[in-house]
Protein backbone atom coordinates (compact mmCIF):
# COMPACT_ATOMS: atom_id res chain seq x y z
CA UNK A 1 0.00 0.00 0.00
CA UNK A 2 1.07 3.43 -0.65
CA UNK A 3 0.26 7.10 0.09
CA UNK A 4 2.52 10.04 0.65
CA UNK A 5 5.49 8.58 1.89
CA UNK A 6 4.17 5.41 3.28
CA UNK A 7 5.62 1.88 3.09
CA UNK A 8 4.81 0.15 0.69
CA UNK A 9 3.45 -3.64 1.25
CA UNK A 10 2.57 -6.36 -0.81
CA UNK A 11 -1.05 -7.73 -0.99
CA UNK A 12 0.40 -10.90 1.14
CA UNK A 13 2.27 -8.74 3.49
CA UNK A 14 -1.30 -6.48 4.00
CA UNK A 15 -3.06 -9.66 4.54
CA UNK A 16 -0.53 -10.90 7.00
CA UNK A 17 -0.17 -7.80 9.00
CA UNK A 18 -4.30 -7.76 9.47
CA UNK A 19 -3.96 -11.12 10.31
CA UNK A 20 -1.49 -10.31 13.36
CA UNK A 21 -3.45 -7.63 14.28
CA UNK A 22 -6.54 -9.02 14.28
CA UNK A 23 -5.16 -12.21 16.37
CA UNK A 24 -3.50 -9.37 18.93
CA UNK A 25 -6.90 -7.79 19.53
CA UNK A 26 -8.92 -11.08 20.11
CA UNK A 27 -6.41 -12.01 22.76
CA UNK A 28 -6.34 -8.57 24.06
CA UNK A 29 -10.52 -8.38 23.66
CA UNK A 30 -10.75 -12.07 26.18
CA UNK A 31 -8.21 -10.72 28.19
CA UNK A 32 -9.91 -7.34 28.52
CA UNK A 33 -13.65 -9.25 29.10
CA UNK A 34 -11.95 -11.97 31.88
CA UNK A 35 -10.66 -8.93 33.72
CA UNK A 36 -13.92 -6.98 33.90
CA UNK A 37 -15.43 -10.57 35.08
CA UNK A 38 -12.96 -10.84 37.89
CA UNK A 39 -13.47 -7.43 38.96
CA UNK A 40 -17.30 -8.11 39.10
CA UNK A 41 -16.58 -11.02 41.32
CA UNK A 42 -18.15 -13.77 38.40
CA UNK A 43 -16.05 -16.43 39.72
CA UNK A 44 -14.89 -15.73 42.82
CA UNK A 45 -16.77 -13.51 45.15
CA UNK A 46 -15.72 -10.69 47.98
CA UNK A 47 -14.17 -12.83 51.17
CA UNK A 48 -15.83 -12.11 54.27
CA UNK A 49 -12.55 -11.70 56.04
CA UNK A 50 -11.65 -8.05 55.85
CA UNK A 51 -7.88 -8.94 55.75
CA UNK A 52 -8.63 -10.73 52.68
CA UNK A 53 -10.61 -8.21 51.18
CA UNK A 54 -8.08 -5.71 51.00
CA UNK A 55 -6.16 -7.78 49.24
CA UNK A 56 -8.76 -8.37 46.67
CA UNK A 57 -9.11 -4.98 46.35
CA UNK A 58 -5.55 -4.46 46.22
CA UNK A 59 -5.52 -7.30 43.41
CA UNK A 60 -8.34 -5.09 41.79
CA UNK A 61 -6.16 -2.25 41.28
CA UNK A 62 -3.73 -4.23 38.73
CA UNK A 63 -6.60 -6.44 37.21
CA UNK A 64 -8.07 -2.77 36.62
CA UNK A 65 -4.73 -1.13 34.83
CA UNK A 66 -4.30 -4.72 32.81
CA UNK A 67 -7.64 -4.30 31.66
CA UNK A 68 -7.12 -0.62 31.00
CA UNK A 69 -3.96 -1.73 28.85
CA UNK A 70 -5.54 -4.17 27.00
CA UNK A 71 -8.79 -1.50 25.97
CA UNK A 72 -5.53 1.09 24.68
CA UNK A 73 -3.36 -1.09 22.69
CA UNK A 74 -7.28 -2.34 21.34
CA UNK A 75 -7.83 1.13 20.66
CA UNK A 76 -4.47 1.19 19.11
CA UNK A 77 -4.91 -1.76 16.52
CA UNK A 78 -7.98 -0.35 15.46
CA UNK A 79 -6.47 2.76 14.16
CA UNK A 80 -3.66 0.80 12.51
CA UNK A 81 -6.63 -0.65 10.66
CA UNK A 82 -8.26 1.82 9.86
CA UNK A 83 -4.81 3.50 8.48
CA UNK A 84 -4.60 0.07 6.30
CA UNK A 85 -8.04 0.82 5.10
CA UNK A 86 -7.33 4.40 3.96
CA UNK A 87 -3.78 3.46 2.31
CA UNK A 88 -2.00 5.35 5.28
CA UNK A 89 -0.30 2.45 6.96
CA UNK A 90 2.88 3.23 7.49
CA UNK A 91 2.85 6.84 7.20
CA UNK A 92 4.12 8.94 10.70
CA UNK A 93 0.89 10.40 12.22
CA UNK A 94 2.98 13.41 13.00
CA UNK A 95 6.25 14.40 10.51
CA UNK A 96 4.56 12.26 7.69
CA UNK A 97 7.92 9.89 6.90
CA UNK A 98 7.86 6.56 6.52
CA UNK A 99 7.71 4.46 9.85
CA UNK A 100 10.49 1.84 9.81
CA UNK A 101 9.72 -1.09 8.75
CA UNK A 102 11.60 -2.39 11.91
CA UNK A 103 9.21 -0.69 14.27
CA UNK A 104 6.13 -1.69 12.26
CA UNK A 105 7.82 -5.37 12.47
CA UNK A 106 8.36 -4.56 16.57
CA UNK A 107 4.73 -2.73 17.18
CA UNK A 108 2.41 -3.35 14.21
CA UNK A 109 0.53 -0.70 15.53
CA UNK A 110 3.02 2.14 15.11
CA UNK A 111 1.94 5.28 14.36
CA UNK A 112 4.67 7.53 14.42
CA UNK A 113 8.56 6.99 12.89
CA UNK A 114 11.09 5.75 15.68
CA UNK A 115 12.40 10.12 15.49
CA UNK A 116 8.67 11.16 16.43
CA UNK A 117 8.68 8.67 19.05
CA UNK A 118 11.68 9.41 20.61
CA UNK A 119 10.77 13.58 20.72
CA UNK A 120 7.75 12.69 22.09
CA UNK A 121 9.04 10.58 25.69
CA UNK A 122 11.46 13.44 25.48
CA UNK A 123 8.76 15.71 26.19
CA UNK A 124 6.51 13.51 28.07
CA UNK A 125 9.75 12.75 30.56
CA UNK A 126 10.33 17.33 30.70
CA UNK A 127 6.57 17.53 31.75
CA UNK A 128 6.83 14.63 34.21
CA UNK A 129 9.81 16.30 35.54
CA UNK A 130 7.75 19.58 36.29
């Protein structure tokens, strides 16, 4: 696929990088749906003891960010399709260059070049410093 400056993929390549993606967000999709079942208590419900509730709720804290992870990089993959769809896979969602095809190898879901990426924990890490 090609637009602007954007990678371009053979049909079979396409077909196997929707393929990956797709498998990534059905795993991340169960995982996301078993997570909000434990934290509804489906399977195992609130102990009685309040020692061990606190640790349930302690364990609810991290079941909460993995499911929270899983819903981003979800909302990730479907913008990577959606890219694929409109010929823009590949392109940097900020400068416009190409995205190398060793990041798009590493994260499928890429959607700035390794440069953008780099200036952009730059600045995230000044403002976290502030």
């Amino acid at each position: 696929m090609q637009s602007g400056s954007a990678i371009v993929i053979s049909m079979t390549d396409s077909d196997a990088v929707r393929a990956r993606l797709r498998a990534r967000r059905a795993e991340l999709a169960h995982r996301a749906s078993r997570v909000d079942d434990d934290l509804r208590r489906k399977s195992e419900p609130l102990s009685p003891d309040f020692a061990e509730q606190a640790n349930q709720r302690g364990n609810d804290e991290v079941l909460g960010a993995i499911g929270e992870s899983a819903r981003f990089e979800i909302s990730q993959i479907d913008a990577a399709l959606a890219r694929m769809d409109r010929d823009q896979y590949g392109d940097c969602g900020r400068c416009g260059a190409s995205i190398e095809p060793a990041r798009l190898e590493a994260v499928p879901y890429a959607n700035v070049c390794r440069k953008c990426a780099t200036e952009l924990e730059q600045q995230r890490a000044s403002i976290a410093r502030l």
